[in-house]
Structure formats: structure tokens, C-alpha cells
PDB file of N, CA and C in Angstrom:
ATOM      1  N   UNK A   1      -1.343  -9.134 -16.250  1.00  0.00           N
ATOM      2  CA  UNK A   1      -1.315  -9.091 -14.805  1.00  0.00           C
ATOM      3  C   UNK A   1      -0.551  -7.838 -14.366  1.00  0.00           C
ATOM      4  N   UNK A   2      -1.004  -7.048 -13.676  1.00  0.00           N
ATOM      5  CA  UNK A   2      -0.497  -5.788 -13.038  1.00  0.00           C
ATOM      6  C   UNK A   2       0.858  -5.745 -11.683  1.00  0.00           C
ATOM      7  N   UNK A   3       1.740  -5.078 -12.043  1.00  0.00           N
ATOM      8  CA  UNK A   3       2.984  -5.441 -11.290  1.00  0.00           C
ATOM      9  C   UNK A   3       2.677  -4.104 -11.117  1.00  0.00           C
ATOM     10  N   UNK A   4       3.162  -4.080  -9.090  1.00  0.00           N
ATOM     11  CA  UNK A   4       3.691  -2.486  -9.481  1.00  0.00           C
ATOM     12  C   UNK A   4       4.491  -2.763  -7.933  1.00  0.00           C
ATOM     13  N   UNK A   5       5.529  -1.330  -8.036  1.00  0.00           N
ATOM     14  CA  UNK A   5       6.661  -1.413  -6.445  1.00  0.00           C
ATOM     15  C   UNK A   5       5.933  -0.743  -5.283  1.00  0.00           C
ATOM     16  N   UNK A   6       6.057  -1.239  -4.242  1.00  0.00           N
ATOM     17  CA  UNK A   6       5.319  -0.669  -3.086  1.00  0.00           C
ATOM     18  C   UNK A   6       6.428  -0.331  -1.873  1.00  0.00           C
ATOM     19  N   UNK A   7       6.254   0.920  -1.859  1.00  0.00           N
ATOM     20  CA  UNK A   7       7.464   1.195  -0.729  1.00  0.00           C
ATOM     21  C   UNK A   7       6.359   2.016   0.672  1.00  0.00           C
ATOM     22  N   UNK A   8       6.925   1.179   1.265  1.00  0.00           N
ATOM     23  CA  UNK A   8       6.894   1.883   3.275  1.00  0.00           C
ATOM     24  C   UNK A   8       7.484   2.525   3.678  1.00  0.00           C
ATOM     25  N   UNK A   9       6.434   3.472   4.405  1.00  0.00           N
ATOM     26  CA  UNK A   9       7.047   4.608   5.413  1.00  0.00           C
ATOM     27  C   UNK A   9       6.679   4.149   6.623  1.00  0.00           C
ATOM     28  N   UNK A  10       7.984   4.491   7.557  1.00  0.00           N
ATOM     29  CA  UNK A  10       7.352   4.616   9.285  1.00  0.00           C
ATOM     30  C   UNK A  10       6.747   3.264   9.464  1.00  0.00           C
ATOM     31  N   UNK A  11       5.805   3.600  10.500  1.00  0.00           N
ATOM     32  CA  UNK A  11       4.923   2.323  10.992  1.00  0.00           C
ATOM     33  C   UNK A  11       4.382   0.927   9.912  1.00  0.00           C
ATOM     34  N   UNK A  12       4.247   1.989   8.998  1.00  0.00           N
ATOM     35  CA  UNK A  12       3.623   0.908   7.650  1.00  0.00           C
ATOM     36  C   UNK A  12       5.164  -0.355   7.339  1.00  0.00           C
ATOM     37  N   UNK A  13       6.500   0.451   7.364  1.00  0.00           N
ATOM     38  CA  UNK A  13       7.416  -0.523   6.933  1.00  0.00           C
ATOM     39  C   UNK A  13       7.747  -1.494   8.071  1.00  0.00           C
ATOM     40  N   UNK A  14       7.620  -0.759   9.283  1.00  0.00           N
ATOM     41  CA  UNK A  14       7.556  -1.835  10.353  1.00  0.00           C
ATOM     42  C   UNK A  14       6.246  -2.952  10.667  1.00  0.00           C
ATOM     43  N   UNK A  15       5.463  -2.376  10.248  1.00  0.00           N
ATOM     44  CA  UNK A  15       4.416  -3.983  10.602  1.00  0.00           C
ATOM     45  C   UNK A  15       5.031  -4.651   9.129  1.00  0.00           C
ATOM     46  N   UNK A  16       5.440  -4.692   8.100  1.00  0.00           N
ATOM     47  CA  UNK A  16       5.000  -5.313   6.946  1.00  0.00           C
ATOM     48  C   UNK A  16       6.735  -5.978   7.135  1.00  0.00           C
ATOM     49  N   UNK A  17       7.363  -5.052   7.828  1.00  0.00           N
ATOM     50  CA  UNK A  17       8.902  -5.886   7.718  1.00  0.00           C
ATOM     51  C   UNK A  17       9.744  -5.495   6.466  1.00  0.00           C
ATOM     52  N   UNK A  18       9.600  -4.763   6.329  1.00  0.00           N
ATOM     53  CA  UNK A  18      10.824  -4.171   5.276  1.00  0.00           C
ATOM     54  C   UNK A  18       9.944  -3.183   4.097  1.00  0.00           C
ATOM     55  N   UNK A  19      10.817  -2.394   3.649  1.00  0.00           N
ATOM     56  CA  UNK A  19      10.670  -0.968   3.275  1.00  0.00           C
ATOM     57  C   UNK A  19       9.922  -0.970   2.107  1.00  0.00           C
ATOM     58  N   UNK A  20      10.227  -2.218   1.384  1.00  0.00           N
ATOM     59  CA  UNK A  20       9.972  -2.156  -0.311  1.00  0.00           C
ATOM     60  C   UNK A  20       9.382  -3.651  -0.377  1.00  0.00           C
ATOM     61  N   UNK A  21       8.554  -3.896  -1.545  1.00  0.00           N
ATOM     62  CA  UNK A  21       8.122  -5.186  -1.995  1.00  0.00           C
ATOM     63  C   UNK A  21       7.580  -4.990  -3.554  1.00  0.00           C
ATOM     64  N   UNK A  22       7.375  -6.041  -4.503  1.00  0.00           N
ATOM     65  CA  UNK A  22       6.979  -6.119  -5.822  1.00  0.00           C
ATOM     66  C   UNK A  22       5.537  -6.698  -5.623  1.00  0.00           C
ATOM     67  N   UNK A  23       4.231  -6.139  -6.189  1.00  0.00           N
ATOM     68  CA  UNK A  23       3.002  -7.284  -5.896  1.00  0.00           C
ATOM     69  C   UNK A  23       2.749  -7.148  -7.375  1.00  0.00           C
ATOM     70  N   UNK A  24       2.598  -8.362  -7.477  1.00  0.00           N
ATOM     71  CA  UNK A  24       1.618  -8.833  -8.615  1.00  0.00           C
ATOM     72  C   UNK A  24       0.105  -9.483  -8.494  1.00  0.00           C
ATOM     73  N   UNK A  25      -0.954  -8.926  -9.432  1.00  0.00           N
ATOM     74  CA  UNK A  25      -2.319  -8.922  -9.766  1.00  0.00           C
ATOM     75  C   UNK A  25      -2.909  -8.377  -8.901  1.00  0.00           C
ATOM     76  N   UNK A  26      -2.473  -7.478  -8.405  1.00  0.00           N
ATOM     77  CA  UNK A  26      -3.467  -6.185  -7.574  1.00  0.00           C
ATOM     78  C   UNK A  26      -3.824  -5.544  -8.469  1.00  0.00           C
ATOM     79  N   UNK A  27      -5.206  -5.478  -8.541  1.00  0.00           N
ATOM     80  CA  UNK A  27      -5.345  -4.498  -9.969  1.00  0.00           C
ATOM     81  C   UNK A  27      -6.038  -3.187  -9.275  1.00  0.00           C
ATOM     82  N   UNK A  28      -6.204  -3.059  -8.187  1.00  0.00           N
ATOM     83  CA  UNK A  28      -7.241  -1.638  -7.235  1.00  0.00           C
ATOM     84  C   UNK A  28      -6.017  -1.790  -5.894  1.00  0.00           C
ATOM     85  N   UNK A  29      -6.159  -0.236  -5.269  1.00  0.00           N
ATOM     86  CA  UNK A  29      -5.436  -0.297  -4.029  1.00  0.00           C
ATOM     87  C   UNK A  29      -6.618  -1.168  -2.473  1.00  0.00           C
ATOM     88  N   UNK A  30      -7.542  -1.707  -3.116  1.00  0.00           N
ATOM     89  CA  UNK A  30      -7.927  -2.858  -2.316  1.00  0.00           C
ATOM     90  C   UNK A  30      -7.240  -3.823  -2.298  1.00  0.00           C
ATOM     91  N   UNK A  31      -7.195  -4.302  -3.597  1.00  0.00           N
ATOM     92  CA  UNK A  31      -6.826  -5.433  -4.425  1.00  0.00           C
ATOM     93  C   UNK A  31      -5.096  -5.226  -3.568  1.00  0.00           C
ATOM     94  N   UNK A  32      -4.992  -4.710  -3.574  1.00  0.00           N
ATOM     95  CA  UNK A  32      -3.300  -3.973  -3.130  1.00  0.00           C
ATOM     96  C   UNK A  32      -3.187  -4.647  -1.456  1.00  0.00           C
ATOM     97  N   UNK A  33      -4.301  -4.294  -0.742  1.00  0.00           N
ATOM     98  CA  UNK A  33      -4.226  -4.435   0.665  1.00  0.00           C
ATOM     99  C   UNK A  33      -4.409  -5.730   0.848  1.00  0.00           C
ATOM    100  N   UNK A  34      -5.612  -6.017   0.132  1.00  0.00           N
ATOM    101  CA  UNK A  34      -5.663  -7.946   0.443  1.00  0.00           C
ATOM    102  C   UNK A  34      -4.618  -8.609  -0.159  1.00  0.00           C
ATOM    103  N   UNK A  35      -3.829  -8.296  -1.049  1.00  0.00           N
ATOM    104  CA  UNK A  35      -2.402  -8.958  -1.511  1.00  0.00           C
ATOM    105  C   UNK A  35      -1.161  -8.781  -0.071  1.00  0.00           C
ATOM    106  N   UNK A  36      -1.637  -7.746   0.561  1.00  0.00           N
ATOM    107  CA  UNK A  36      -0.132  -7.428   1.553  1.00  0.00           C
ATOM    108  C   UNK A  36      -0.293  -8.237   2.443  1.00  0.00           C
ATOM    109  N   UNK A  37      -1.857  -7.931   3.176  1.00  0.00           N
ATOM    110  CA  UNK A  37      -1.982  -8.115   4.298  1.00  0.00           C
ATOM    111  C   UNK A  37      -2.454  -9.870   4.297  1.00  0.00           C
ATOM    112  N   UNK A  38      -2.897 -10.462   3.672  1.00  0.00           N
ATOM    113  CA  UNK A  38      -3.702 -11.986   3.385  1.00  0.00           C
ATOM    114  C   UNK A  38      -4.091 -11.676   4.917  1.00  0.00           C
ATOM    115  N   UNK A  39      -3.433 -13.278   5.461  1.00  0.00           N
ATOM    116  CA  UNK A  39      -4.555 -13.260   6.853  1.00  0.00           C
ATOM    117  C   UNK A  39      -3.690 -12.507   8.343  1.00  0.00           C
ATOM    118  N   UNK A  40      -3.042 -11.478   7.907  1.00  0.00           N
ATOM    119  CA  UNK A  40      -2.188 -11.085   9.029  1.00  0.00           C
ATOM    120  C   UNK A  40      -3.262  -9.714   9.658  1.00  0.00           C
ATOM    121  N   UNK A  41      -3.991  -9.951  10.063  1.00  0.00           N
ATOM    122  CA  UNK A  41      -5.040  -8.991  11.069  1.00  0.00           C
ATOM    123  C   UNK A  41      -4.202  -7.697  11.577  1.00  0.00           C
ATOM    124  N   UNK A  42      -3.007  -8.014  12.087  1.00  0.00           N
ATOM    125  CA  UNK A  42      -2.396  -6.912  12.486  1.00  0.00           C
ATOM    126  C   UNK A  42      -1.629  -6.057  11.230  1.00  0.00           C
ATOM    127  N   UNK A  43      -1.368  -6.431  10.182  1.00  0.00           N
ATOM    128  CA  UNK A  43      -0.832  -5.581   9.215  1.00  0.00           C
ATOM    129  C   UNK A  43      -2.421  -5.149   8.489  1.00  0.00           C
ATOM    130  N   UNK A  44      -3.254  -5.806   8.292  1.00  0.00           N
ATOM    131  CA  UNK A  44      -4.246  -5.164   7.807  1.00  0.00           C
ATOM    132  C   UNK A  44      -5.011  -3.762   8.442  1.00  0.00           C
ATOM    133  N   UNK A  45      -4.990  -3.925  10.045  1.00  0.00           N
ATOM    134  CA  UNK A  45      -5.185  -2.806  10.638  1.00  0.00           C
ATOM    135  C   UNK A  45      -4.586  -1.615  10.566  1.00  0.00           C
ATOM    136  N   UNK A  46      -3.249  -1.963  10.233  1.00  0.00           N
ATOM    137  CA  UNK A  46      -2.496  -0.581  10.249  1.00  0.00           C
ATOM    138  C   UNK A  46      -2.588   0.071   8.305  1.00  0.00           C
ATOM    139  N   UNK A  47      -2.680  -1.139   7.637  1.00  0.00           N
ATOM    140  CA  UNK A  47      -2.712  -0.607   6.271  1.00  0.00           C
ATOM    141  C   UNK A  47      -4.404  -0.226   5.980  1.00  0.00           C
ATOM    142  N   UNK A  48      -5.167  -0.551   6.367  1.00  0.00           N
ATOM    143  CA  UNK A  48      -6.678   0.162   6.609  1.00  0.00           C
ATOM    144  C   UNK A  48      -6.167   1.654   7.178  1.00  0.00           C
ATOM    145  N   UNK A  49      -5.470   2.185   8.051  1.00  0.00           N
ATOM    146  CA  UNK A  49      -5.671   3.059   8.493  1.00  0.00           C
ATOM    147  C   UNK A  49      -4.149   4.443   7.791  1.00  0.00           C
ATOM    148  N   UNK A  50      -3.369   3.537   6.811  1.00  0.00           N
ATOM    149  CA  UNK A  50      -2.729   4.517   5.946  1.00  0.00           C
ATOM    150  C   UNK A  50      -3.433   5.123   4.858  1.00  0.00           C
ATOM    151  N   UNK A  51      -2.481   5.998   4.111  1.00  0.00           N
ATOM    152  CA  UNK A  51      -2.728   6.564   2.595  1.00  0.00           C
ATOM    153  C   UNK A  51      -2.202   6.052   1.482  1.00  0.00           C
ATOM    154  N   UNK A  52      -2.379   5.797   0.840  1.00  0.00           N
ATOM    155  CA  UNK A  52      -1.706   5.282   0.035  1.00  0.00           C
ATOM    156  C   UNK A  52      -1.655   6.062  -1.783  1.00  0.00           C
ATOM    157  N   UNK A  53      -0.556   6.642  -1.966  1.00  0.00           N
ATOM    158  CA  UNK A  53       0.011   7.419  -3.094  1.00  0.00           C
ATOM    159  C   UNK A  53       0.055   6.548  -3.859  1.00  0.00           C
ATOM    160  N   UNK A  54      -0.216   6.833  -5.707  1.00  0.00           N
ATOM    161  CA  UNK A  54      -0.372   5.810  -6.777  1.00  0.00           C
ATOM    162  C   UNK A  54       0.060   7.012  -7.874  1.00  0.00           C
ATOM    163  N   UNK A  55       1.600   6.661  -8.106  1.00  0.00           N
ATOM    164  CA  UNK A  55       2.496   7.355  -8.935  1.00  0.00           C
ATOM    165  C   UNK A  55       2.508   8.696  -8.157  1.00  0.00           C
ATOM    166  N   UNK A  56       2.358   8.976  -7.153  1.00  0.00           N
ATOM    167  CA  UNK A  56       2.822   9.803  -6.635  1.00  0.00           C
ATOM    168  C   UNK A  56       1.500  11.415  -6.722  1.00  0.00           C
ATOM    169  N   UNK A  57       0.225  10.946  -6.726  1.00  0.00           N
ATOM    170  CA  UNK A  57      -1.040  11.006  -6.578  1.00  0.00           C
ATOM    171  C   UNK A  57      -1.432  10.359  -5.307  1.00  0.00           C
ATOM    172  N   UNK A  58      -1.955  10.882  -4.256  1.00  0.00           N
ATOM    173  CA  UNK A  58      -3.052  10.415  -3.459  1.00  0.00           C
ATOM    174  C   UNK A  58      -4.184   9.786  -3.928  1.00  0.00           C
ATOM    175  N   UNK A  59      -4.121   8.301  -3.422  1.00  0.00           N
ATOM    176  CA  UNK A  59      -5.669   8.245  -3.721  1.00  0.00           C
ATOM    177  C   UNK A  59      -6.500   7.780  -2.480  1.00  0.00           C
ATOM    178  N   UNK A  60      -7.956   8.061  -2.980  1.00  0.00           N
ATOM    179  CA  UNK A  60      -8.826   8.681  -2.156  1.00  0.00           C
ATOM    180  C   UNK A  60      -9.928   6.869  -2.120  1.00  0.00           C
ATOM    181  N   UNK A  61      -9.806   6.636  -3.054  1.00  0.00           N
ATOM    182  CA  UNK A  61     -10.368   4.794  -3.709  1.00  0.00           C
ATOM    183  C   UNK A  61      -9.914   4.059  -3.118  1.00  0.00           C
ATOM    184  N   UNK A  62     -10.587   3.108  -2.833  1.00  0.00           N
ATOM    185  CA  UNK A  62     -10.262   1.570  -2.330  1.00  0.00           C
ATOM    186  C   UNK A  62     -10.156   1.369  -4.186  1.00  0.00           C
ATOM    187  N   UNK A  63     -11.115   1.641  -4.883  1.00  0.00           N
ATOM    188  CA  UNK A  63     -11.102   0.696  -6.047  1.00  0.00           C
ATOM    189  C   UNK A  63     -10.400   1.878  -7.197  1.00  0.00           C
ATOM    190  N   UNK A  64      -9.688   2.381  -6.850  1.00  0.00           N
ATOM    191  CA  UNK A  64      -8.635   3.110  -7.727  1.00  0.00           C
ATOM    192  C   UNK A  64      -7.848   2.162  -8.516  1.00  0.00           C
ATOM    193  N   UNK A  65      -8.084   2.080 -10.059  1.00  0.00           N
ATOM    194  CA  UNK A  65      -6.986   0.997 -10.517  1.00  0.00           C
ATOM    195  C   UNK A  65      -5.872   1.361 -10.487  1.00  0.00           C
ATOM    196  N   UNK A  66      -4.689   0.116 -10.468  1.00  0.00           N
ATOM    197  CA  UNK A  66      -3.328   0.460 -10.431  1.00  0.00           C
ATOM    198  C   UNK A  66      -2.812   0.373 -11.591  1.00  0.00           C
ATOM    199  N   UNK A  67      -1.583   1.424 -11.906  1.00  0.00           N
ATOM    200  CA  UNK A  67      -1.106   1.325 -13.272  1.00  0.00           C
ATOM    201  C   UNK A  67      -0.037   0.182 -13.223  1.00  0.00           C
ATOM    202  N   UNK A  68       0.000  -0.618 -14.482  1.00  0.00           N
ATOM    203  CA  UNK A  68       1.529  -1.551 -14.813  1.00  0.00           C
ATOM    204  C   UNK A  68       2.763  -1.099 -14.398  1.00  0.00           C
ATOM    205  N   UNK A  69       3.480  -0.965 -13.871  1.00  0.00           N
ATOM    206  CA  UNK A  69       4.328  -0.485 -13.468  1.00  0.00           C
ATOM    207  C   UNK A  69       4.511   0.443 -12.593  1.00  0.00           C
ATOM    208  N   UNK A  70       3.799   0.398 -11.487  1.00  0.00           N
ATOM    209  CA  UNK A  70       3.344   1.674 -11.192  1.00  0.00           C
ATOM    210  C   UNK A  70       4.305   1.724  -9.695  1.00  0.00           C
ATOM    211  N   UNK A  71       3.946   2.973  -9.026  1.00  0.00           N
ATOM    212  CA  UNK A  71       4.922   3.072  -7.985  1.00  0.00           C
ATOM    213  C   UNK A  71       3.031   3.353  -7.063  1.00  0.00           C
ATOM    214  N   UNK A  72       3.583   2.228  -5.403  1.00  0.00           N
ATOM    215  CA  UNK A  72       2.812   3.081  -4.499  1.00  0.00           C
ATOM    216  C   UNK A  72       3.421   3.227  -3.151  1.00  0.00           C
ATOM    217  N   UNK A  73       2.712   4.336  -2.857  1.00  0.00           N
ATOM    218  CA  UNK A  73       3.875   4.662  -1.548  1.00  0.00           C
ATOM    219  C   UNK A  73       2.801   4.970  -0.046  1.00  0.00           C
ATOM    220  N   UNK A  74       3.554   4.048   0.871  1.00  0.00           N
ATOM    221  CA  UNK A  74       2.224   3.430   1.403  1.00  0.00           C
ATOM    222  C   UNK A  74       2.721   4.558   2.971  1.00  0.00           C
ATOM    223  N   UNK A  75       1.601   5.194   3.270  1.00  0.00           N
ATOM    224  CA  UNK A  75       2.283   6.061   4.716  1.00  0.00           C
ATOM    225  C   UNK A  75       1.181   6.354   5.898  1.00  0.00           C
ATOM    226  N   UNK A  76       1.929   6.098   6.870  1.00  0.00           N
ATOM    227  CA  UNK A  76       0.909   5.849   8.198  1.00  0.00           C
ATOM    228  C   UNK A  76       0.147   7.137   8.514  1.00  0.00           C
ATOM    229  N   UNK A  77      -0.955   7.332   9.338  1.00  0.00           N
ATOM    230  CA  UNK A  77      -1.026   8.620   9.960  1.00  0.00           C
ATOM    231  C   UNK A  77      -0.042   8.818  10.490  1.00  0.00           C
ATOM    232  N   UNK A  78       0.266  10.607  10.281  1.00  0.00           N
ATOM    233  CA  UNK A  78       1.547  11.441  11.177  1.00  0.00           C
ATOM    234  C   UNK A  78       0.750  12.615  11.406  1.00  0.00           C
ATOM    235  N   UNK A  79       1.658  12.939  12.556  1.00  0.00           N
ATOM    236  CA  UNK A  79       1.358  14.780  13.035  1.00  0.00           C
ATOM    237  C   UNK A  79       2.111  15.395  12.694  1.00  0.00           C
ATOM    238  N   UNK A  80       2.164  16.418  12.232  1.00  0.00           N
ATOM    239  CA  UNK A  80       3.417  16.821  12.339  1.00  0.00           C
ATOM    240  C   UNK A  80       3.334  18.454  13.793  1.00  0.00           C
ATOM    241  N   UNK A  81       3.994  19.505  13.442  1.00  0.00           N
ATOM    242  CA  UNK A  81       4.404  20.544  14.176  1.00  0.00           C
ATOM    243  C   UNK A  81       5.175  21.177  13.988  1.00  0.00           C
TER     244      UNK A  81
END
């Protein structure tokens, strides 16, 4: 079963309520979103509309597998300037 740490930035740590979490049997960063979000409509909207880094790689996949131990780092749209 695939463990890995998921840390929030910005908007993403505020809908989900805190910065960091452990998920287990996400095995794809789908698999990742339907583990966060289950039936909370409003965290799913905002995590549909982040990026999400896998060891510190962008990925571009819904069905990107996740590594055992892996780090993902979950971040909202920003502008910058």
C-alpha cells in the first residue's frame, strides 16, 4: 500500500485545514485527490484546479503513479509580478 506526505500551499492548505497530512493507498495523483477530497465538493474544486509536485517534479497526470514514500506538494493557482 502506497504512503506518501502531502503538504499545502496557500489556498490549497486553507480549504483542506492544515498544511500537512499522511495518505495511504493513493496509488495515482487522482487516486491522491479522491483520497483528500471524498465527498467535500468544495475541497475538490479547489484541488481540481491546483498542481500538484511528486518528489518535487511537476506532474502533468491525473494517473501519474505515486512513489512509497513519496513527497507531494500540492499548490493553488498564483500570479505573481
Amino acid at each position: 500500500m502506497t504512503r506518501v506526505s502531502v503538504r499545502f500551499f496557500a489556498g490549497a492548505a486553507e480549504a483542506f485545514g492544515a498544511t500537512e497530512t499522511q495518505v495511504e493507498g493513493a496509488d495515482t495523483v487522482a487516486g491522491l485527490i479522491e483520497s483528500l477530497a471524498g465527498a467535500d465538493e468544495r475541497l475538490r474544486m479547489v484541488l481540481d484546479q491546483c498542481s500538484f509536485f511528486v518528489d518535487g517534479e511537476h506532474s502533468t497526470a491525473l494517473e501519474k503513479p505515486l512513489p512509497e514514500d513519496g513527497r507531494i506538494d500540492v499548490l493553488p493557482p498564483f500570479a505573481g509580478g
